[in-house]
Protein backbone atom coordinates (compact mmCIF):
# COMPACT_ATOMS: atom_id res chain seq x y z
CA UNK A 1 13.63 -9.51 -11.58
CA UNK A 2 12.08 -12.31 -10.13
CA UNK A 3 8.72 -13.89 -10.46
CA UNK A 4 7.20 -16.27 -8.44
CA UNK A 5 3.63 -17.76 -8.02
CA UNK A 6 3.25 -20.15 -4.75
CA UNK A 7 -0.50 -21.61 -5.06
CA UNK A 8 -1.87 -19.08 -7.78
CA UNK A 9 -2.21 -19.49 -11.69
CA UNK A 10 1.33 -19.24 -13.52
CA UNK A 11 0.30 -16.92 -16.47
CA UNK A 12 2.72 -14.71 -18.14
CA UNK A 13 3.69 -11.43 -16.54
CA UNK A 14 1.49 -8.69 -18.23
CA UNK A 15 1.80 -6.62 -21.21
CA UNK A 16 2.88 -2.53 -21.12
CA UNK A 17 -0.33 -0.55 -21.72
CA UNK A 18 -0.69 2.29 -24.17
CA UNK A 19 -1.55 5.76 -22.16
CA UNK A 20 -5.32 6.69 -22.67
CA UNK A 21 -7.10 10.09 -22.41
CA UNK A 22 -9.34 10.53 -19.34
CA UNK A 23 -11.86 13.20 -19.19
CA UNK A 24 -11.66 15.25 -15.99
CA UNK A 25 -14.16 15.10 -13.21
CA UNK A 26 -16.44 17.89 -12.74
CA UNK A 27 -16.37 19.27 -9.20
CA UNK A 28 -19.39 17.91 -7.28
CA UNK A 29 -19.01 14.98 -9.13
CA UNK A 30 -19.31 11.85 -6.40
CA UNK A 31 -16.66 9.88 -7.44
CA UNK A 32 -13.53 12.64 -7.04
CA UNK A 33 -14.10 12.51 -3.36
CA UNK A 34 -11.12 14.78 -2.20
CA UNK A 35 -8.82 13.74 -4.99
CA UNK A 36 -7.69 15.70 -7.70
CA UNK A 37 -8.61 13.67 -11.15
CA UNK A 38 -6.25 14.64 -13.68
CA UNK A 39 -5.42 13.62 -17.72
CA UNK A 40 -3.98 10.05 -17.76
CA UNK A 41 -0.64 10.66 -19.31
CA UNK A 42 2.78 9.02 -19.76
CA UNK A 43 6.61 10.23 -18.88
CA UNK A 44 8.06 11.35 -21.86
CA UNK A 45 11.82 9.95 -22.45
CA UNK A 46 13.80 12.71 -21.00
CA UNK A 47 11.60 12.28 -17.48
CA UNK A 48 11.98 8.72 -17.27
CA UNK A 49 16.18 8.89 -17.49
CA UNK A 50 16.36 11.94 -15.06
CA UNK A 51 17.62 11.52 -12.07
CA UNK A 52 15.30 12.22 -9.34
CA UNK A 53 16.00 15.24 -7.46
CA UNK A 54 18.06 14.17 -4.13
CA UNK A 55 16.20 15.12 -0.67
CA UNK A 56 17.19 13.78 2.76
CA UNK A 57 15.84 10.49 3.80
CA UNK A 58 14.71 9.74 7.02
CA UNK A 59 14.70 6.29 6.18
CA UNK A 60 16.68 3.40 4.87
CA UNK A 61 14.43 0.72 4.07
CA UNK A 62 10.07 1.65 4.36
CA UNK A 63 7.89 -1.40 4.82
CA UNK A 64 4.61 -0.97 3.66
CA UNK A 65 1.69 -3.63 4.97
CA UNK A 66 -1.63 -4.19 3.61
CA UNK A 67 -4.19 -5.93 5.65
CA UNK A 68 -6.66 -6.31 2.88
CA UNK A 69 -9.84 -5.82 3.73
CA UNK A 70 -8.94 -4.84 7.66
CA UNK A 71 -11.76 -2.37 9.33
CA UNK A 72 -10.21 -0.08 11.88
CA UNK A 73 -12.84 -0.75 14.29
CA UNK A 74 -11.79 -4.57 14.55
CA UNK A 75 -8.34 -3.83 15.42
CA UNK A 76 -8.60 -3.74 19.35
CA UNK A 77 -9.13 -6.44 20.58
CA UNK A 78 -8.49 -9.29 17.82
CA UNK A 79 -5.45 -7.46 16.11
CA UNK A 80 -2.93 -6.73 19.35
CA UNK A 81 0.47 -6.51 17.25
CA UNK A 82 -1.21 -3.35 15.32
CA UNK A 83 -3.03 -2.24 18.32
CA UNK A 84 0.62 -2.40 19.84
CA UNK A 85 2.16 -0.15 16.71
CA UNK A 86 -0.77 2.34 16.93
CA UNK A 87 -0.01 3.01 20.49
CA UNK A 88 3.54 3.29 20.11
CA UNK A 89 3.37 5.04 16.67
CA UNK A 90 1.46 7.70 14.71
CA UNK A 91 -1.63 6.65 14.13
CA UNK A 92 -4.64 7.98 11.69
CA UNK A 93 -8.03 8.60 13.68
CA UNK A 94 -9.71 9.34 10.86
CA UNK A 95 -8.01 7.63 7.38
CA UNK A 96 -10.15 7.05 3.68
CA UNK A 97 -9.55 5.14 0.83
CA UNK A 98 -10.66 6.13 -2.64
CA UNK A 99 -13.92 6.12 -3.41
CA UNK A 100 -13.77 2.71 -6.10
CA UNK A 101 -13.04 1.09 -2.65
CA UNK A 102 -12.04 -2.37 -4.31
CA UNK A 103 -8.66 -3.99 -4.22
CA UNK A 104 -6.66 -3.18 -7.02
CA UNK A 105 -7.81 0.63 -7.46
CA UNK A 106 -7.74 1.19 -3.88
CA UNK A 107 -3.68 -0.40 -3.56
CA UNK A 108 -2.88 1.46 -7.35
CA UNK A 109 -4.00 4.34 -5.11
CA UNK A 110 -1.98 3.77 -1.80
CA UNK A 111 1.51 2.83 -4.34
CA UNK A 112 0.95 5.89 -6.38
CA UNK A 113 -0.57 8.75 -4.75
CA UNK A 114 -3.11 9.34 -6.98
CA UNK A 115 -7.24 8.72 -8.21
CA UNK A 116 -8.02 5.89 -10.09
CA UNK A 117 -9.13 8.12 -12.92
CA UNK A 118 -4.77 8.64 -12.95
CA UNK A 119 -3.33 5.85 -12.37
CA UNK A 120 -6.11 3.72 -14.57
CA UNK A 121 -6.66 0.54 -13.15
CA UNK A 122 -10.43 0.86 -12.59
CA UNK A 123 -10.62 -3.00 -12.80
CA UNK A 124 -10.07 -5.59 -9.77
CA UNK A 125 -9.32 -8.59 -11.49
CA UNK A 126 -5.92 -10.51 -12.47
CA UNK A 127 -6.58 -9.22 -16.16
CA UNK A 128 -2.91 -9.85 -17.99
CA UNK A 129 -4.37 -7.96 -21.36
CA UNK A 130 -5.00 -4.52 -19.16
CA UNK A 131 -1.23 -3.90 -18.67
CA UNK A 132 -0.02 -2.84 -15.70
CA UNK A 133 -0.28 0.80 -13.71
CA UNK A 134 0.50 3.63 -15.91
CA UNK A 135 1.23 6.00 -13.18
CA UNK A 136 4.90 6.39 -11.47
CA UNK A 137 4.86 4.36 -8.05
CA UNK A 138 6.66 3.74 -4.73
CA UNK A 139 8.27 0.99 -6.37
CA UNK A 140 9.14 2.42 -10.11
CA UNK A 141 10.74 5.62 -8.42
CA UNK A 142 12.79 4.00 -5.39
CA UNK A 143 14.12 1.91 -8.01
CA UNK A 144 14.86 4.81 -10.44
CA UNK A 145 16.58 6.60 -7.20
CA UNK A 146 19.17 3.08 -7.02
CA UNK A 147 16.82 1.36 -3.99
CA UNK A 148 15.79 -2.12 -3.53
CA UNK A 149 12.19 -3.05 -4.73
CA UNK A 150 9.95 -6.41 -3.43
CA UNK A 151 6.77 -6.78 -2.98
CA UNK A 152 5.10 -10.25 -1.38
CA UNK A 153 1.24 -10.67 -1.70
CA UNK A 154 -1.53 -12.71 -1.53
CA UNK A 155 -3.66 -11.63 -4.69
CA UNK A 156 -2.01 -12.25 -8.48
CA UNK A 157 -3.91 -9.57 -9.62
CA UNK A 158 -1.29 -6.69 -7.72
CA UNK A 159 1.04 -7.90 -10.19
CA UNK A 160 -0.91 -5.17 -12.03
CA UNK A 161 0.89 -2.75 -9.47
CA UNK A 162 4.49 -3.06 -10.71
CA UNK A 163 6.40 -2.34 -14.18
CA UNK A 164 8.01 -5.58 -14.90
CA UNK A 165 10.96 -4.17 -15.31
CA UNK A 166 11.39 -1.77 -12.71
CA UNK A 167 10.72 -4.27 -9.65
CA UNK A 168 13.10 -6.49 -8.68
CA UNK A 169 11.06 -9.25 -6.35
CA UNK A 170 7.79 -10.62 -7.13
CA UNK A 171 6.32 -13.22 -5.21
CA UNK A 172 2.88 -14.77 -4.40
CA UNK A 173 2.15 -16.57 -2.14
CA UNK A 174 -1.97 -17.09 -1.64
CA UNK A 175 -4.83 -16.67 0.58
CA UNK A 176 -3.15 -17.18 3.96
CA UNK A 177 -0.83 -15.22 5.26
CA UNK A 178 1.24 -17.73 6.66
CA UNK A 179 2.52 -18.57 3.15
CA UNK A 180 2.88 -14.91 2.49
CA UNK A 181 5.51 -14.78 5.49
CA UNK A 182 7.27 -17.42 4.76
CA UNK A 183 8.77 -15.61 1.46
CA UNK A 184 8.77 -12.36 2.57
CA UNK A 185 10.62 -12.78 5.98
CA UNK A 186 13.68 -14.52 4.64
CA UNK A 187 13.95 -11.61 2.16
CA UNK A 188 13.28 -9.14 4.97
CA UNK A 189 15.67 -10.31 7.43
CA UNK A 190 18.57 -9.20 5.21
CA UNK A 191 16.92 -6.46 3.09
CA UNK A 192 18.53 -3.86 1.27
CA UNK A 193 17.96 0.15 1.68
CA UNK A 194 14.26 0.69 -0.51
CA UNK A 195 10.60 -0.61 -0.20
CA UNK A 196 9.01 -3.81 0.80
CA UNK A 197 5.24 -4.29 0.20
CA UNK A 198 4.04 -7.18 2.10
CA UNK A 199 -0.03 -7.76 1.60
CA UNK A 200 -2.12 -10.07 3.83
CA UNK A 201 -5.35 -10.81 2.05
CA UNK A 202 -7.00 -13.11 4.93
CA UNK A 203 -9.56 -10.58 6.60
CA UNK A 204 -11.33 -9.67 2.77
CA UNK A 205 -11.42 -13.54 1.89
CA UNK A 206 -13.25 -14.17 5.46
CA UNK A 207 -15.34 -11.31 5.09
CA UNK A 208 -16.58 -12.14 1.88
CA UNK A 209 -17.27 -15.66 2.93
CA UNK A 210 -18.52 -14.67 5.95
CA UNK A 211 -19.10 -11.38 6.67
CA UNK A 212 -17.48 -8.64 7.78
CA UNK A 213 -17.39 -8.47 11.56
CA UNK A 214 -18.52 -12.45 11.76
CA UNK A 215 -16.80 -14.74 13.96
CA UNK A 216 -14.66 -16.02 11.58
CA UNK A 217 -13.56 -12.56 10.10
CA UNK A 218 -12.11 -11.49 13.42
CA UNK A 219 -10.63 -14.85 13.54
CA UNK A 220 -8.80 -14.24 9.87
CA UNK A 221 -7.67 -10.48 11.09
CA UNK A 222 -6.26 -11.79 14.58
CA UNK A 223 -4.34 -14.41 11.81
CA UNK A 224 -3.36 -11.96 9.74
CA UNK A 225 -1.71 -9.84 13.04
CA UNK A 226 -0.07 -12.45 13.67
CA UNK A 227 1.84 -12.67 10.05
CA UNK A 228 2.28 -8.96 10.73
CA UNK A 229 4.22 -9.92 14.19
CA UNK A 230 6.26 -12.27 11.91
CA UNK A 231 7.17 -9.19 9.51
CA UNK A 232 8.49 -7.28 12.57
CA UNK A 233 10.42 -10.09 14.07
CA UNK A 234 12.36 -10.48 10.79
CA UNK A 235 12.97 -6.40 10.65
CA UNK A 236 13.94 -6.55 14.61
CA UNK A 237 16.41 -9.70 13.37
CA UNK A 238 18.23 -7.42 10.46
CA UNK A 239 18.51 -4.61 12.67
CA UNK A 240 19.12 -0.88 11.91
CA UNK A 241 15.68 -0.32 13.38
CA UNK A 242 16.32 3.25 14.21
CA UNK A 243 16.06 3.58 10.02
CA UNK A 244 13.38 1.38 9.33
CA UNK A 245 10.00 2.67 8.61
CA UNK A 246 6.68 0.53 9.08
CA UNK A 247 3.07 1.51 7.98
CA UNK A 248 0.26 -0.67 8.47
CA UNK A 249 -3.12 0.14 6.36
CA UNK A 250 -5.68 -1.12 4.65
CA UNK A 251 -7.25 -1.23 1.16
CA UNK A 252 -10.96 -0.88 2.07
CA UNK A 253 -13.11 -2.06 5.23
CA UNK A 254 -16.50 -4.08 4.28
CA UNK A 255 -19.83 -4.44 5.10
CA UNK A 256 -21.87 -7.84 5.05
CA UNK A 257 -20.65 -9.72 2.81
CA UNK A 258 -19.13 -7.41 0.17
CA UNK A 259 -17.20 -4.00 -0.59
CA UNK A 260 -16.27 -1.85 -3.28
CA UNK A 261 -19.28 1.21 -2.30
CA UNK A 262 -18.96 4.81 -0.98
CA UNK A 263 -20.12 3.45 2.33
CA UNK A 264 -18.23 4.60 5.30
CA UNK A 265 -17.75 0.94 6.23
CA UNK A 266 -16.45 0.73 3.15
CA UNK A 267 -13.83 3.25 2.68
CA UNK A 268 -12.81 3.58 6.37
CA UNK A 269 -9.06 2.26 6.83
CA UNK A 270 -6.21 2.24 9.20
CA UNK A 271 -3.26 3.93 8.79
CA UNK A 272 -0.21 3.33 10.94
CA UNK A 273 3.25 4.59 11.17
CA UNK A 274 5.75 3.21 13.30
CA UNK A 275 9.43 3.45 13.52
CA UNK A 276 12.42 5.85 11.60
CA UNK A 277 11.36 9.38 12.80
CA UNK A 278 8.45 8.80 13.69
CA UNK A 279 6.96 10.64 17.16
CA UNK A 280 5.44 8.23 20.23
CA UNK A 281 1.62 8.56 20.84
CA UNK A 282 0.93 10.80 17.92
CA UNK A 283 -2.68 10.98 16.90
CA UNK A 284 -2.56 12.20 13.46
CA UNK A 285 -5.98 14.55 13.70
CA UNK A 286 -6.34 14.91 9.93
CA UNK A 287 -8.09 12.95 7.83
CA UNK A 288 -5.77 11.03 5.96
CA UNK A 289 -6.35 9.31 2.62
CA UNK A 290 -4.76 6.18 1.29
CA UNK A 291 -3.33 8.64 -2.03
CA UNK A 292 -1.01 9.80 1.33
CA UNK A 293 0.59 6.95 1.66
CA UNK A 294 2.71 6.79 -1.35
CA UNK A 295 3.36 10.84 -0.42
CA UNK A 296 4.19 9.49 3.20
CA UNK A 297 6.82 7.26 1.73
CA UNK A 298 8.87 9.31 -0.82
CA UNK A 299 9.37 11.86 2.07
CA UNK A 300 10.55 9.46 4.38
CA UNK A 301 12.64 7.52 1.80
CA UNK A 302 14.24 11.35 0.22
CA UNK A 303 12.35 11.00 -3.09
CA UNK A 304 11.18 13.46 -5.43
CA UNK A 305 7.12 12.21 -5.70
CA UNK A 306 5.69 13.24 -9.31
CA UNK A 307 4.78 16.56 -9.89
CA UNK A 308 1.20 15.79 -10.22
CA UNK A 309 0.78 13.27 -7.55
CA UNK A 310 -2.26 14.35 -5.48
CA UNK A 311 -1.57 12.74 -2.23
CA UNK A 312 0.75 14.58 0.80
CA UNK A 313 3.37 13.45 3.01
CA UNK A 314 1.77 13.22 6.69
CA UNK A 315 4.74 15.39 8.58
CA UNK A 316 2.73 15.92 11.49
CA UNK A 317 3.69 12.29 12.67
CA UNK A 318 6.99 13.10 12.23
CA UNK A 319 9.64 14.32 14.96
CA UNK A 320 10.07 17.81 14.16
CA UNK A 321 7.49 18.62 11.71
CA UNK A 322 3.88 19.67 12.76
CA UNK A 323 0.84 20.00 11.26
């Protein structure tokens, strides 16, 4: 496994956490939003050695993008490469994240499928001590199925997203998504079958500096479509497009200066789909939720999600599936 740290702090990868009892939600309650909140449990030996159960993959290799901080209503006209993807792909009229709309719950969330009461990292701060996610992943099961794993991001504290030793490629590269690019395309351009996260971080560092919807926010998202340009470039260089799966979202939107409420500002995302399988001009009608992403991506990729993973697979923006 490699781990690299371009521009960030170079403090040790993080420490396993022990699995801790969660009580339940109570229905009603505000903060289980459409999510089921279940126990907070680990794999017991004989789960983590089997062999997840073999279903047929519509894709090879499933790039996942995170605009952090990206509001969909921003996207046309200062974001034309995603603008481009959500009229040429399946696209999410109405998509939510969690309700702890903050960046490390919120991507714990989109990696794993489920609540933050789950997957337990209710914190949103590089925070070495805390361990990492104690909930199976995108990135933990594609690598128990014999995929390829990397993930390139902006923020240290998404190291929290990955069990050291079930990701193979760790990389950070800071703030601007320039630097993000340049070590994630060179890995792209010849990646293997699996998953590649690739997270863009400019829009929530303008937004928070600036405000959401300032000048200089829509100047950081039309950036950060750029670096997203860049990522399909390299994936148009390695070829095999035709199984090659790309989804675009968010972690949370913003409002003034800040994030992190139950606002609708807040929690309102895109959610993108482009590529392997996927139908031309679909508007996905649903409301989909960022737990659907990880759901989204074990279907494509043939896995086997967890048997308690509360997100589902959007087939409707599928060829051949419906609603």
């Amino acid at each position: 496994m490699t781990f690299v740290a371009s521009g960030c702090g170079g403090d040790s990868p993080p420490q396993r956490l022990q699995p801790v009892e969660v009580v339940a939600q109570q229905p009603g309650d505000p903060a289980a939003d459409r999510t089921v909140v279940a126990e907070l449990t680990g794999r017991s030996e004989e789960e983590e050695q089997a062999e997840p159960e073999p279903r047929e993959a519509i894709a090879d290799l499933v790039v996942l993008i995170s605009v952090d901080g990206l509001r969909p209503d921003v996207i046309y006209p200062q974001a034309p490469t995603i603008h481009g993807l959500q009229l040429r792909g399946a696209a999410a009229l109405h998509s939510r994240t969690i309700s702890k709309s903050s960046t490390l719950p919120s991507h714990a969330s989109m990696v794993s499928g489920v609540d933050f009461d789950q997957h337990g990292l209710t914190f949103n701060s590089y925070r070495p001590e805390r361990g990492h996610i104690q909930y199976p992943t995108i990135f933990s099961e594609a690598q128990r199925a014999g995929l390829s794993t990397a993930l390139f991001v902006g923020k240290r504290k998404l190291e929290h997203l990955l069990k050291p030793d079930l990701v193979e490629h760790f990389e950070v590269g800071g703030v601007f998504c320039n630097k993000v690019t340049n070590l994630a395309v060179p890995h792209l351009r010849k990646a293997e079958p699996g998953v590649v996260f690739v997270h863009f971080s400019d829009p929530d560092s303008a937004g928070h500096r600036y405000g959401w919807m300032s000048s200089k926010y829509k100047t950081a998202v039309h950036r950060a479509d750029r670096c997203v340009r860049d990522v399909l470039r390299a994936l148009e260089q390695r070829g095999n497009m035709e199984r090659t799966l790309v989804l675009v979202t968010s972690d949370h939107g913003g409002h003034d200066h800040s994030h992190g409420t139950r606002r609708r500002l807040d929690r309102n995302i895109p959610w993108v789909l482009y590529g392997a399988g996927v139908k031309v001009k679909k508007r996905i009608r649903k409301t989909v939720y960022n737990t659907d992403t990880a759901a989204t991506i074990f279907f494509a990729l043939g896995i086997a999600p967890p048997d308690t993973i509360v997100g589902q697979p959007i087939l409707e923006a599928f060829e051949g599936h419906e609603a």
